[in-house]
N, C-alpha and C. Protein backbone atom coordinates (compact mmCIF):
# COMPACT_ATOMS: atom_id res chain seq x y z
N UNK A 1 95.32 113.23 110.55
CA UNK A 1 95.85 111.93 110.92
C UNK A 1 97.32 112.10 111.30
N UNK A 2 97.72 111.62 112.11
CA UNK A 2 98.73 111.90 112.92
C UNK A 2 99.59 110.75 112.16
N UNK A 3 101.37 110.49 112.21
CA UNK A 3 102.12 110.25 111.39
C UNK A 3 101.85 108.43 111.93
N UNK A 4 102.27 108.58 113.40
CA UNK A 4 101.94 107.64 113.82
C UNK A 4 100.52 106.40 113.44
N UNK A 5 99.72 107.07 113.18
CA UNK A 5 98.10 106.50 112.69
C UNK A 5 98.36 106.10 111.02
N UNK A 6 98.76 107.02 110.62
CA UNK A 6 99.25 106.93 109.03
C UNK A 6 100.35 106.24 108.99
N UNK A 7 100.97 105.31 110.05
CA UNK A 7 101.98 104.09 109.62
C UNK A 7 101.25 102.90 109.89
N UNK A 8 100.75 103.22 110.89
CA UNK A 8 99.41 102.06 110.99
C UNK A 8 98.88 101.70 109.86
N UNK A 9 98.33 103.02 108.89
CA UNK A 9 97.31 102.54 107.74
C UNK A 9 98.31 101.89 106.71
N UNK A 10 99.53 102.33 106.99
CA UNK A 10 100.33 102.23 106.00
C UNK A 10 100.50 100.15 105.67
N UNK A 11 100.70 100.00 107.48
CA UNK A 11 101.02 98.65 107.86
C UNK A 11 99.97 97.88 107.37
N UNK A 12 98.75 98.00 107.82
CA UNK A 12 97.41 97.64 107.57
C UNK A 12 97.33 97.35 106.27
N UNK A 13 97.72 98.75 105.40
CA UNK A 13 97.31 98.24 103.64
C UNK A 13 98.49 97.22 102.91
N UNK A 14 99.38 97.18 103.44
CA UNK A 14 101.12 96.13 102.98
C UNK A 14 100.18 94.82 103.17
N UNK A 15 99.54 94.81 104.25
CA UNK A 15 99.40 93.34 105.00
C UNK A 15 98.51 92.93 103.92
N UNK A 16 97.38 93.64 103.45
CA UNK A 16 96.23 93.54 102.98
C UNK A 16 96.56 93.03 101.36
N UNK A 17 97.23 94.02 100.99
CA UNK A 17 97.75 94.07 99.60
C UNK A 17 98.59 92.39 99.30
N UNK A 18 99.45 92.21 100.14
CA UNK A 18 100.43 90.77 100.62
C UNK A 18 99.54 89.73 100.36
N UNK A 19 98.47 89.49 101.20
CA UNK A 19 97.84 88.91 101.38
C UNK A 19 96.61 88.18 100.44
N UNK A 20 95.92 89.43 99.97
CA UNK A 20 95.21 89.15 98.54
C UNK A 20 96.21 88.71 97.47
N UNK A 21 97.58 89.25 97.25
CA UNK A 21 98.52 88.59 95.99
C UNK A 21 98.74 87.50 96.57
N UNK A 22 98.74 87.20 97.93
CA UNK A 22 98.75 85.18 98.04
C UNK A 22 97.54 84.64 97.58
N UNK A 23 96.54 85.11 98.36
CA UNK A 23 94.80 84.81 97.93
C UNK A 23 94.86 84.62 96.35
N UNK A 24 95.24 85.12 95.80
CA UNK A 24 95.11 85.12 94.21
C UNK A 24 95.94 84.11 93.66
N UNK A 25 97.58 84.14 93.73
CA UNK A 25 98.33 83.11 93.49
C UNK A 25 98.17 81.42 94.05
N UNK A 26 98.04 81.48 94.99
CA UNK A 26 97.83 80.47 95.43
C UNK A 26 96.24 79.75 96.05
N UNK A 27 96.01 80.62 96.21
CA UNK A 27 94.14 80.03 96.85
C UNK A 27 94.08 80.69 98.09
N UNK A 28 92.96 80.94 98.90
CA UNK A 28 93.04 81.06 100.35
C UNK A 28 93.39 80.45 101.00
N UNK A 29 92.79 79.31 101.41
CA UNK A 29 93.04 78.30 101.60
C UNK A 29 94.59 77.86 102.08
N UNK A 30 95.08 77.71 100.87
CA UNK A 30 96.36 77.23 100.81
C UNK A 30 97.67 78.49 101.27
N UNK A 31 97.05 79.50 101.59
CA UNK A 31 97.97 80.64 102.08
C UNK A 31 97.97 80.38 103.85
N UNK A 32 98.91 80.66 104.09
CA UNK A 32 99.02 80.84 105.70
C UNK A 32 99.38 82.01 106.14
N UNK A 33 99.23 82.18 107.19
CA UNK A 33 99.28 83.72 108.31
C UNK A 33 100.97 83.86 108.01
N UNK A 34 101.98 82.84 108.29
CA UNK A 34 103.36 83.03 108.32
C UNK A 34 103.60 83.42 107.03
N UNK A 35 103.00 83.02 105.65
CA UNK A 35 103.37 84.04 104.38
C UNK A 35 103.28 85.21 104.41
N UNK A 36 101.72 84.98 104.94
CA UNK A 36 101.76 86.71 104.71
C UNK A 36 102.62 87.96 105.96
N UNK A 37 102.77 87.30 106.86
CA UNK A 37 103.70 88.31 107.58
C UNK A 37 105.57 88.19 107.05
N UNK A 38 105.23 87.14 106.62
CA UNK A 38 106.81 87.12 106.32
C UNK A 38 106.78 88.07 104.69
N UNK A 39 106.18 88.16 103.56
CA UNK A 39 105.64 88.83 102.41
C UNK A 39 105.63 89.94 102.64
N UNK A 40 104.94 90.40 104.18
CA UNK A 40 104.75 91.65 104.13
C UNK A 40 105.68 92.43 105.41
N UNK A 41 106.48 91.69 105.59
CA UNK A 41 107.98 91.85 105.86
C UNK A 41 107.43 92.87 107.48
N UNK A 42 106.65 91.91 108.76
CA UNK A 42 105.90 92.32 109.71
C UNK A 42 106.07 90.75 110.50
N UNK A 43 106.13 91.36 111.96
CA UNK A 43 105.92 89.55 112.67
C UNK A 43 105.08 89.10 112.73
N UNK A 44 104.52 87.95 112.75
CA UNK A 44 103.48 87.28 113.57
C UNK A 44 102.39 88.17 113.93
N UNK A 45 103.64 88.27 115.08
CA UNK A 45 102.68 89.24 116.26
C UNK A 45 101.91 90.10 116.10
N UNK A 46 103.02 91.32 114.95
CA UNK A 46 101.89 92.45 114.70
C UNK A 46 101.43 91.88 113.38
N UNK A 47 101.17 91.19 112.82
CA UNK A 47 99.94 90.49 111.57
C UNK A 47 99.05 90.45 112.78
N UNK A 48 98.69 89.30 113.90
CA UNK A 48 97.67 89.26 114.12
C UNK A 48 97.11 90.29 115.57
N UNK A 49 98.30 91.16 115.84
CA UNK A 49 97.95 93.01 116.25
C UNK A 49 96.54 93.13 115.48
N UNK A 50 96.82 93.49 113.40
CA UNK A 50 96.02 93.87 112.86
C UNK A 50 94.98 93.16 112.59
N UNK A 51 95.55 91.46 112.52
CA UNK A 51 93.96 90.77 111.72
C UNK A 51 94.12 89.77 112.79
N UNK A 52 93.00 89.05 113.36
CA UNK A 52 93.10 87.58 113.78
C UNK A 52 93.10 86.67 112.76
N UNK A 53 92.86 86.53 111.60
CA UNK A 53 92.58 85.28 110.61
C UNK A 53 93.18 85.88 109.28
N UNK A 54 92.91 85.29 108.29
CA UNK A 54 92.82 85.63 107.15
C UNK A 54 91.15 86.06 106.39
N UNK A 55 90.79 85.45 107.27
CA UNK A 55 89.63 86.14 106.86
C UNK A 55 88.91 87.21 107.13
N UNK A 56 89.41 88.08 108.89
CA UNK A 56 89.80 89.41 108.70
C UNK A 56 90.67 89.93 107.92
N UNK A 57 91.13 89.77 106.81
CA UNK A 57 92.01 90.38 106.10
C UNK A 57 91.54 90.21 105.34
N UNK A 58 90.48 89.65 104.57
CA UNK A 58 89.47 89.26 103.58
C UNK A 58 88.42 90.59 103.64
N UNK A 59 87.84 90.43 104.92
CA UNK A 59 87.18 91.69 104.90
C UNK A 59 87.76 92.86 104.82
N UNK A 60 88.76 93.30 105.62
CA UNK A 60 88.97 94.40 105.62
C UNK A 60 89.40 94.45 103.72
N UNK A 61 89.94 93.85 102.87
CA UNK A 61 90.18 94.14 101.61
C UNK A 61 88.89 94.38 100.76
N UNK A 62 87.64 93.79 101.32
CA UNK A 62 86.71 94.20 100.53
C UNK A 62 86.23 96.00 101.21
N UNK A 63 86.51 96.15 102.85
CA UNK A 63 85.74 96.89 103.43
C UNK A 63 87.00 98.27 102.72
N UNK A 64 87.91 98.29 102.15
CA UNK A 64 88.55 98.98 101.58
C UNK A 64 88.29 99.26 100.44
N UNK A 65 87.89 98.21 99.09
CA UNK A 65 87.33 98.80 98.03
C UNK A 65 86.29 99.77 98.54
N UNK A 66 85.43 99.15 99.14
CA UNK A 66 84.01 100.00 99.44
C UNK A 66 84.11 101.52 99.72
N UNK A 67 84.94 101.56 100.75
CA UNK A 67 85.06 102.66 100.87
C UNK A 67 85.83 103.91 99.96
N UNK A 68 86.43 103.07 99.58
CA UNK A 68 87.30 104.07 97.98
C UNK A 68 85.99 104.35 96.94
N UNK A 69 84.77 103.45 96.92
CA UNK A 69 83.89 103.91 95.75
C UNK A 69 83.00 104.74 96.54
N UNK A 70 83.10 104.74 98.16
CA UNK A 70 81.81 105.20 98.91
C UNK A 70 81.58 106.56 98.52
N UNK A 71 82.69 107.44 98.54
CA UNK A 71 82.07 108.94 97.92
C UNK A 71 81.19 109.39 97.14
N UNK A 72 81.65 108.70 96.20
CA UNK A 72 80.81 108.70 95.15
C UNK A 72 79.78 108.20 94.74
N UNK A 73 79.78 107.09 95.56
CA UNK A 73 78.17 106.28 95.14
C UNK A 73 77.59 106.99 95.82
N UNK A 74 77.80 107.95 97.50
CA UNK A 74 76.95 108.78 98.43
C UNK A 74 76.53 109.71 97.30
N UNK A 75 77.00 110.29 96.80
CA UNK A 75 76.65 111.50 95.65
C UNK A 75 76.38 110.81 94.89
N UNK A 76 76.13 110.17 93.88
CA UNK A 76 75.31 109.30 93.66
C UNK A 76 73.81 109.36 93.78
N UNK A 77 73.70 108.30 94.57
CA UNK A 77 72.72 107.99 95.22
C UNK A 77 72.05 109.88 96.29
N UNK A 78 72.59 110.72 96.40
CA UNK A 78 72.01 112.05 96.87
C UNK A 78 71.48 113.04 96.31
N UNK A 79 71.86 112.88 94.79
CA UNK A 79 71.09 113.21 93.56
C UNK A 79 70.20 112.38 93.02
N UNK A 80 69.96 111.24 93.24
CA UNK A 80 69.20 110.26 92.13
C UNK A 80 68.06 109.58 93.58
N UNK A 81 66.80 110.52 94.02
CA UNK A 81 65.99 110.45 94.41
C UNK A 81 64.95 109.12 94.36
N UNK A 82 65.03 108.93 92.96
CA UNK A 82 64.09 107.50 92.31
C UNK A 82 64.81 106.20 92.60
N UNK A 83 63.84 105.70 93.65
CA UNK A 83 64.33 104.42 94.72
C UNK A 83 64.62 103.53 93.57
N UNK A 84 63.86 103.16 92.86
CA UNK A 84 64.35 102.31 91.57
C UNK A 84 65.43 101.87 91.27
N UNK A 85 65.62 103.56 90.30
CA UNK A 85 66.95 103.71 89.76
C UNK A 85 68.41 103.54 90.54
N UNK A 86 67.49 104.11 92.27
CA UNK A 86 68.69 104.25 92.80
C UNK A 86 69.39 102.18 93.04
N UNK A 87 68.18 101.50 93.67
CA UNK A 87 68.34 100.20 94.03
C UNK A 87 68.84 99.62 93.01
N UNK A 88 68.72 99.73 91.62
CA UNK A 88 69.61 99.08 90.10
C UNK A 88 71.17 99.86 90.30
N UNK A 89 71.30 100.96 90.49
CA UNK A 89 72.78 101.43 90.86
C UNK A 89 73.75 100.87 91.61
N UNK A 90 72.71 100.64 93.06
CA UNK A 90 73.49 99.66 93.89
C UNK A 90 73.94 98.00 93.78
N UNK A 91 72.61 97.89 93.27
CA UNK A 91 72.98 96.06 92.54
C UNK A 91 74.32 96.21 91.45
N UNK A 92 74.68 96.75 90.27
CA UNK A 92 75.52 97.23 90.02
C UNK A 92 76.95 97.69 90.32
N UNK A 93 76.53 98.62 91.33
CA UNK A 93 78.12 98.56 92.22
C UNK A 93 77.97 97.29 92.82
N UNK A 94 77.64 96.96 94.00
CA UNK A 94 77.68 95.53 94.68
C UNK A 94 78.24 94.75 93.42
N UNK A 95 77.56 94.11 92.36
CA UNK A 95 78.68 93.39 91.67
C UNK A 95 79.51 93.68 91.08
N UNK A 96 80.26 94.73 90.76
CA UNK A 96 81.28 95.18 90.03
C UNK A 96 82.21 94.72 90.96
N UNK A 97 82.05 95.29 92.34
CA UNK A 97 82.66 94.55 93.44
C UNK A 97 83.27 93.70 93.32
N UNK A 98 82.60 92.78 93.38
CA UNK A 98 82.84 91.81 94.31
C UNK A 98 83.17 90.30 92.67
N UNK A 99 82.70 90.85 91.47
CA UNK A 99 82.92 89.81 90.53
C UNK A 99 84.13 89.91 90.23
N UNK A 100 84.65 91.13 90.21
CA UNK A 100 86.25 91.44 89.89
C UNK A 100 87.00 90.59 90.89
N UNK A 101 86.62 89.63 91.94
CA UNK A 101 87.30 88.74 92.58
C UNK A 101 86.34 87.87 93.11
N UNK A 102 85.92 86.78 92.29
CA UNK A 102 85.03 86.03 92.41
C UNK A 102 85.21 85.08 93.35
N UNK A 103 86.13 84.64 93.38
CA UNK A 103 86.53 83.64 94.34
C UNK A 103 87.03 83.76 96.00
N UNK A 104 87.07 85.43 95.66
CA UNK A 104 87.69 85.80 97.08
C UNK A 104 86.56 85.93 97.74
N UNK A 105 85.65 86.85 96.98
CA UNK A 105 84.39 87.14 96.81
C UNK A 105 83.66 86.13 97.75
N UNK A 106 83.18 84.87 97.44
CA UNK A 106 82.72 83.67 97.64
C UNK A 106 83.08 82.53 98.78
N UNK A 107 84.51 83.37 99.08
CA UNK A 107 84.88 82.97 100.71
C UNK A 107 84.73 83.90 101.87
N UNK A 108 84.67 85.15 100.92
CA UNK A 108 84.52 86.68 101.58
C UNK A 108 82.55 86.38 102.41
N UNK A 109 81.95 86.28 101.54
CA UNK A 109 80.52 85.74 101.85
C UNK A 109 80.17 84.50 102.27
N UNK A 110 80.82 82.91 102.55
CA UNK A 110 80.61 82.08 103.32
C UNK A 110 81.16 82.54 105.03
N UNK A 111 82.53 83.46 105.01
CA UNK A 111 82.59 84.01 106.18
C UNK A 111 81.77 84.83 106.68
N UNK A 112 81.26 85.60 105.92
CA UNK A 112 80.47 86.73 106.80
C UNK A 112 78.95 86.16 106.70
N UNK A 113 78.36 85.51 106.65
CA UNK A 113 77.06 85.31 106.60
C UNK A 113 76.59 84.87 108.08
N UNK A 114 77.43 84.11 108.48
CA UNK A 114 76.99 83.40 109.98
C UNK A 114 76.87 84.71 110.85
N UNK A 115 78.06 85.47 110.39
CA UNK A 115 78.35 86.80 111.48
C UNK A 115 76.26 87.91 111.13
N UNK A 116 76.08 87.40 109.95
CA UNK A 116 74.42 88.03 109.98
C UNK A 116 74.03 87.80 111.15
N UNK A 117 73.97 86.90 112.06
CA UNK A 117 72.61 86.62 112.89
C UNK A 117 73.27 86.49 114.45
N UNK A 118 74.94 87.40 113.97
CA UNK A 118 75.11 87.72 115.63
C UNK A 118 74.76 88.92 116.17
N UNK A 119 74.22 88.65 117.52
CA UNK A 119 73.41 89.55 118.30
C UNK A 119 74.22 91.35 118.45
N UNK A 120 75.21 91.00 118.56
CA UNK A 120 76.80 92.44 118.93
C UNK A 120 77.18 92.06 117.74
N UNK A 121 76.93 92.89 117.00
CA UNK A 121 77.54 92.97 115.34
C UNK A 121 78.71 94.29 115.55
N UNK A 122 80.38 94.15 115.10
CA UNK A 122 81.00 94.44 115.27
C UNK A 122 80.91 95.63 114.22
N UNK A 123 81.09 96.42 114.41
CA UNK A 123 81.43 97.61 113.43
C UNK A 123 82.19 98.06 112.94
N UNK A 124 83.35 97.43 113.41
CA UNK A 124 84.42 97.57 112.68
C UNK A 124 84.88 96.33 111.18
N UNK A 125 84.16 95.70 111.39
CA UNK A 125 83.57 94.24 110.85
C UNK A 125 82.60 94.78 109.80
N UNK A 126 82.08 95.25 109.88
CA UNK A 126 80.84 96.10 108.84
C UNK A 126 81.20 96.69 107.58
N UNK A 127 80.77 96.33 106.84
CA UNK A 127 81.11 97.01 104.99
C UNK A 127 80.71 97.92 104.71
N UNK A 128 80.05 98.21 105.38
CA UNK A 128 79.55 99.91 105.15
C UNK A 128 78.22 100.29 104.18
N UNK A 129 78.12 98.80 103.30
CA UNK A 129 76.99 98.63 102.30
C UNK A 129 75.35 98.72 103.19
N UNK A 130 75.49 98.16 104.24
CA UNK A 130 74.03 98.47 104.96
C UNK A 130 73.96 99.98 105.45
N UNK A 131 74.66 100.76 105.94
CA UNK A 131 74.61 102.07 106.03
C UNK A 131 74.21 102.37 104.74
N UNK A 132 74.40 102.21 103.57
CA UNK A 132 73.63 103.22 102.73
C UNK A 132 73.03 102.32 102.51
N UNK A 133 72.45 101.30 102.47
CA UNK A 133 71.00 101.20 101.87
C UNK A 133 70.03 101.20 102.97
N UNK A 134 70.45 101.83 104.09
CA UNK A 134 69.42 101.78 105.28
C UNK A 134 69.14 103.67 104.95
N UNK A 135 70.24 104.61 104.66
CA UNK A 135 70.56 105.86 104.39
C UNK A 135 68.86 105.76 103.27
N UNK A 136 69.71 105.12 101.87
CA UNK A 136 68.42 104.96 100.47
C UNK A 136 67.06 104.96 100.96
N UNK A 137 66.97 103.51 102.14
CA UNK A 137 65.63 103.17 102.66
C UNK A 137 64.98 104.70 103.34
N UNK A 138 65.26 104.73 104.42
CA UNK A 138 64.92 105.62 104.96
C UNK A 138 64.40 107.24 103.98
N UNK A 139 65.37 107.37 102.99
CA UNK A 139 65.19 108.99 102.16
C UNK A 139 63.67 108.42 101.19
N UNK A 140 63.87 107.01 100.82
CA UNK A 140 62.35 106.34 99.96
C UNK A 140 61.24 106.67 100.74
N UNK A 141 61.40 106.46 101.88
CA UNK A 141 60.29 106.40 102.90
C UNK A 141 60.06 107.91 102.97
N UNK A 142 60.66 108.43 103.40
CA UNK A 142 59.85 109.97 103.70
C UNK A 142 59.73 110.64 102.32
N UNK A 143 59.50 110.50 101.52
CA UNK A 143 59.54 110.65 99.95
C UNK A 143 58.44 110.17 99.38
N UNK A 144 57.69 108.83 100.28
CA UNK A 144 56.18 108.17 99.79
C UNK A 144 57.14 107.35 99.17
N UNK A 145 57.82 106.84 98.74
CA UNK A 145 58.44 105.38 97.33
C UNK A 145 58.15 103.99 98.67
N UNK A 146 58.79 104.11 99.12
CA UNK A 146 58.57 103.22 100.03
C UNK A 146 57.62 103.06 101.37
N UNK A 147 56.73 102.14 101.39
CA UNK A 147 55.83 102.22 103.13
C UNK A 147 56.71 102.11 104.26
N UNK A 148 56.21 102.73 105.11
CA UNK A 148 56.32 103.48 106.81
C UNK A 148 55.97 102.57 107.73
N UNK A 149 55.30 101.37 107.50
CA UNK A 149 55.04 100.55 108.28
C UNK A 149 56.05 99.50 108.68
N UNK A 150 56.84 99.55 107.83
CA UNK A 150 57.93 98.53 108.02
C UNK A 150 59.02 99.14 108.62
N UNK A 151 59.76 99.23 109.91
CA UNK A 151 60.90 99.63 110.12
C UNK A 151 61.92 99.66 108.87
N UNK A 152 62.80 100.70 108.72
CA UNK A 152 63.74 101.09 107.61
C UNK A 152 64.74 99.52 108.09
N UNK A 153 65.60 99.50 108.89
CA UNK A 153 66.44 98.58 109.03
C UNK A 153 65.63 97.17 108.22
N UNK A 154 64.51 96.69 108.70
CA UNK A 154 63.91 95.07 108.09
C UNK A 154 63.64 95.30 106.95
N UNK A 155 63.34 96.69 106.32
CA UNK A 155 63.83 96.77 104.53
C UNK A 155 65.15 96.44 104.08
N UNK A 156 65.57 97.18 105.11
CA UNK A 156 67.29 97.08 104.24
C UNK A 156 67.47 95.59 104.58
N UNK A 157 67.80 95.31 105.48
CA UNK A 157 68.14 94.12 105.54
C UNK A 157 67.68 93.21 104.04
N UNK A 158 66.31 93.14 104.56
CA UNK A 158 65.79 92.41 103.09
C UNK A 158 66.17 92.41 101.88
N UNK A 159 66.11 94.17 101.95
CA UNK A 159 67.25 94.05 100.31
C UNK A 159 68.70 93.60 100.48
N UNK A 160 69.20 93.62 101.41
CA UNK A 160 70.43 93.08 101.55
C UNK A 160 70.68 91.73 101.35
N UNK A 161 69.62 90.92 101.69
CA UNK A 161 69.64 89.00 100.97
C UNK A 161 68.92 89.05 99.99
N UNK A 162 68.38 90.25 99.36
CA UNK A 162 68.01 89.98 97.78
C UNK A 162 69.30 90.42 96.75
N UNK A 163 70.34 91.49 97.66
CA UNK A 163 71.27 91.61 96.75
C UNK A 163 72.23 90.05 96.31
N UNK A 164 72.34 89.60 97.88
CA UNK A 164 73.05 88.80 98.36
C UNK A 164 72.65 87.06 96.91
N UNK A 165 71.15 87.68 97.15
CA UNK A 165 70.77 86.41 95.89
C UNK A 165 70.88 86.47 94.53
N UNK A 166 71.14 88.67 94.00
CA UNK A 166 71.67 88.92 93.05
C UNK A 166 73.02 88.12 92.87
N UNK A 167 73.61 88.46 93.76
CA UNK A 167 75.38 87.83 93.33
C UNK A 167 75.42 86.60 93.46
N UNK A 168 75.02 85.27 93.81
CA UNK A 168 74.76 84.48 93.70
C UNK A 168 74.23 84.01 92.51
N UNK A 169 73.05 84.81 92.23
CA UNK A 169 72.61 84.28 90.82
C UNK A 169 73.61 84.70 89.69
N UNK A 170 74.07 85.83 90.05
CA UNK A 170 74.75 86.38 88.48
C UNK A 170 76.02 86.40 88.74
N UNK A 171 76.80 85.57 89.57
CA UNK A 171 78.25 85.73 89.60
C UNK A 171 78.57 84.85 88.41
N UNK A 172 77.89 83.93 88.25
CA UNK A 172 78.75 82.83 87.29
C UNK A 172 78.04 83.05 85.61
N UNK A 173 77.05 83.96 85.56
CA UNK A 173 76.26 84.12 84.41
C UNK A 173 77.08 85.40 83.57
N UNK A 174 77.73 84.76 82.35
CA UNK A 174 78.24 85.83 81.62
C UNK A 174 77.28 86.49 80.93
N UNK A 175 76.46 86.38 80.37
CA UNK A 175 74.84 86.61 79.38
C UNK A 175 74.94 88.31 80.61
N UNK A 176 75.44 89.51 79.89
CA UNK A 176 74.45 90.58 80.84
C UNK A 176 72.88 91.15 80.47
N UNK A 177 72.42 90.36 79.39
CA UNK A 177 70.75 90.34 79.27
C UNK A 177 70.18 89.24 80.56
N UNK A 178 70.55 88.13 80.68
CA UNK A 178 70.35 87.68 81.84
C UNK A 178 70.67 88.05 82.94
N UNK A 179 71.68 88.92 83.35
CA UNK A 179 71.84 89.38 84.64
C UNK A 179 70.85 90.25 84.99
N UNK A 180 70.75 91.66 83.82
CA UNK A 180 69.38 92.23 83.99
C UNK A 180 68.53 91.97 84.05
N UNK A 181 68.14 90.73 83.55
CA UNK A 181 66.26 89.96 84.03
C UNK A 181 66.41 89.55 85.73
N UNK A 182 67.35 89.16 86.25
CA UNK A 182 67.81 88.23 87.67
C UNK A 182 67.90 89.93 87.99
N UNK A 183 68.49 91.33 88.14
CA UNK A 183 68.02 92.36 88.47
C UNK A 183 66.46 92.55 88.50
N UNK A 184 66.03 92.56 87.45
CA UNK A 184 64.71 93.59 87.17
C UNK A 184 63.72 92.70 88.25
N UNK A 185 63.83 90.73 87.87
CA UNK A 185 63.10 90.41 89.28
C UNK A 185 63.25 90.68 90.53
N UNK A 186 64.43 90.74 90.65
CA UNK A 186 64.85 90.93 92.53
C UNK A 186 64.29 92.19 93.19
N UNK A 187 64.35 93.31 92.03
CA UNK A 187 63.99 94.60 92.72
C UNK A 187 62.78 95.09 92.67
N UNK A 188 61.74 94.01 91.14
CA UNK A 188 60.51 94.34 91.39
C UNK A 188 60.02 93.47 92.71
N UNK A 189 60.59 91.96 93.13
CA UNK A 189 59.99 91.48 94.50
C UNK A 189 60.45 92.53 95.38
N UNK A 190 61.63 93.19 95.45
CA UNK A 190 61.37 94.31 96.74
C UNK A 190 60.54 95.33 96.91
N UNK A 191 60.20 95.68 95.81
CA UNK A 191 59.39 96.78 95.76
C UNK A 191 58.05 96.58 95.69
N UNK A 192 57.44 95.37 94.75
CA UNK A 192 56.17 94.97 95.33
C UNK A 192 55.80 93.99 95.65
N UNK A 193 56.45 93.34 96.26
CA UNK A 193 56.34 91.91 97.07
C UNK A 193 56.38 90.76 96.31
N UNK A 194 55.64 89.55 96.66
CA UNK A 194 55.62 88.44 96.15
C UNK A 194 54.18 88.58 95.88
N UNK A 195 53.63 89.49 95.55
CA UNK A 195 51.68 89.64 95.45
C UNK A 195 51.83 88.96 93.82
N UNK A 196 50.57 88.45 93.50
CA UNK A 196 49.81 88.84 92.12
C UNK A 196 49.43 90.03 91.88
């Protein structure tokens, strides 16, 4: 990474960092674009260089945890073969996530949900969480855990609004015997449907 690119990241993480300590102190909401460039001691201009909204800056702060745990959940998940075990790992990380900021959390996911069902899904926009569970899907499948008939992507996906209904259900539930029952259902409906 060239010095130049590494002031970029540098700029990028000030803004980010600025920005969530408004998000937190004050609400989202109630934060504006001019705090945070003035906070993070940057103009206007180059704030929205890096983000158009605050709610690109929402994502990119989650798409930054992610990637700080991604190593390791890849290894992880590259040793631990058993789709199961592996799909309870990921429900797991996913909320460790995202409960450690519940509220950011919860605007973080009313923004990005609409962006589900656009046609040019941005990739730079992307959390990186469907890459591995499309990665998981796919290694289940040629392994026999999972059927071949279903394209890998319309699995993942699927598990992706069953995680999506994990955190939903268990963001506000302190009981972690109840969170694990709201687990153990979600992943036995993925795994064997809604059958009797």
């Amino acid at each position: 990474m060239s010095r130049r690119e590494r002031k970029k990241e540098e700029t990028r993480g000030s803004i980010i960092d600025c920005a969530v300590s408004f998000f937190r102190e004050k609400g989202f909401q109630e934060t504006s674009m001019e705090e945070i460039a003035e906070k993070s001691d940057v103009s206007k201009g180059t704030l929205y260089n890096y983000f158009q909204d605050k709610e690109s800056i929402l994502v990119g702060y989650f798409q930054t945890i992610i990637a700080e745990y991604g190593k390791t959940m890849n290894e992880s998940f590259a040793e631990n073969r058993d789709i199961k075990a592996t799909l309870y790992s990921l429900l797991d990380f996913i909320s460790s996530i995202f409960k450690n900021d519940k509220k950011l959390a919860v605007v973080y996911f009313k923004y990005r949900m609409p962006s589900r069902f656009d046609v040019n899904q941005d990739s730079s926009q992307r959390n990186g969480i469907e890459k591995w569970v499309l990665e998981i899907v796919e290694k289940a499948q040629q392994d026999g855990q999972l059927r071949k008939d279903i394209p890998a992507l319309i699995l993942t996906r699927t598990f992706q609004f069953l995680a999506m209904s994990f955190f939903i259900s268990s963001i506000y539930t302190e009981d972690p015997f109840e969170v694990n029952v709201i687990k153990d259902q979600l992943i036995g409906l993925f795994l064997d449907g809604a059958k009797f």
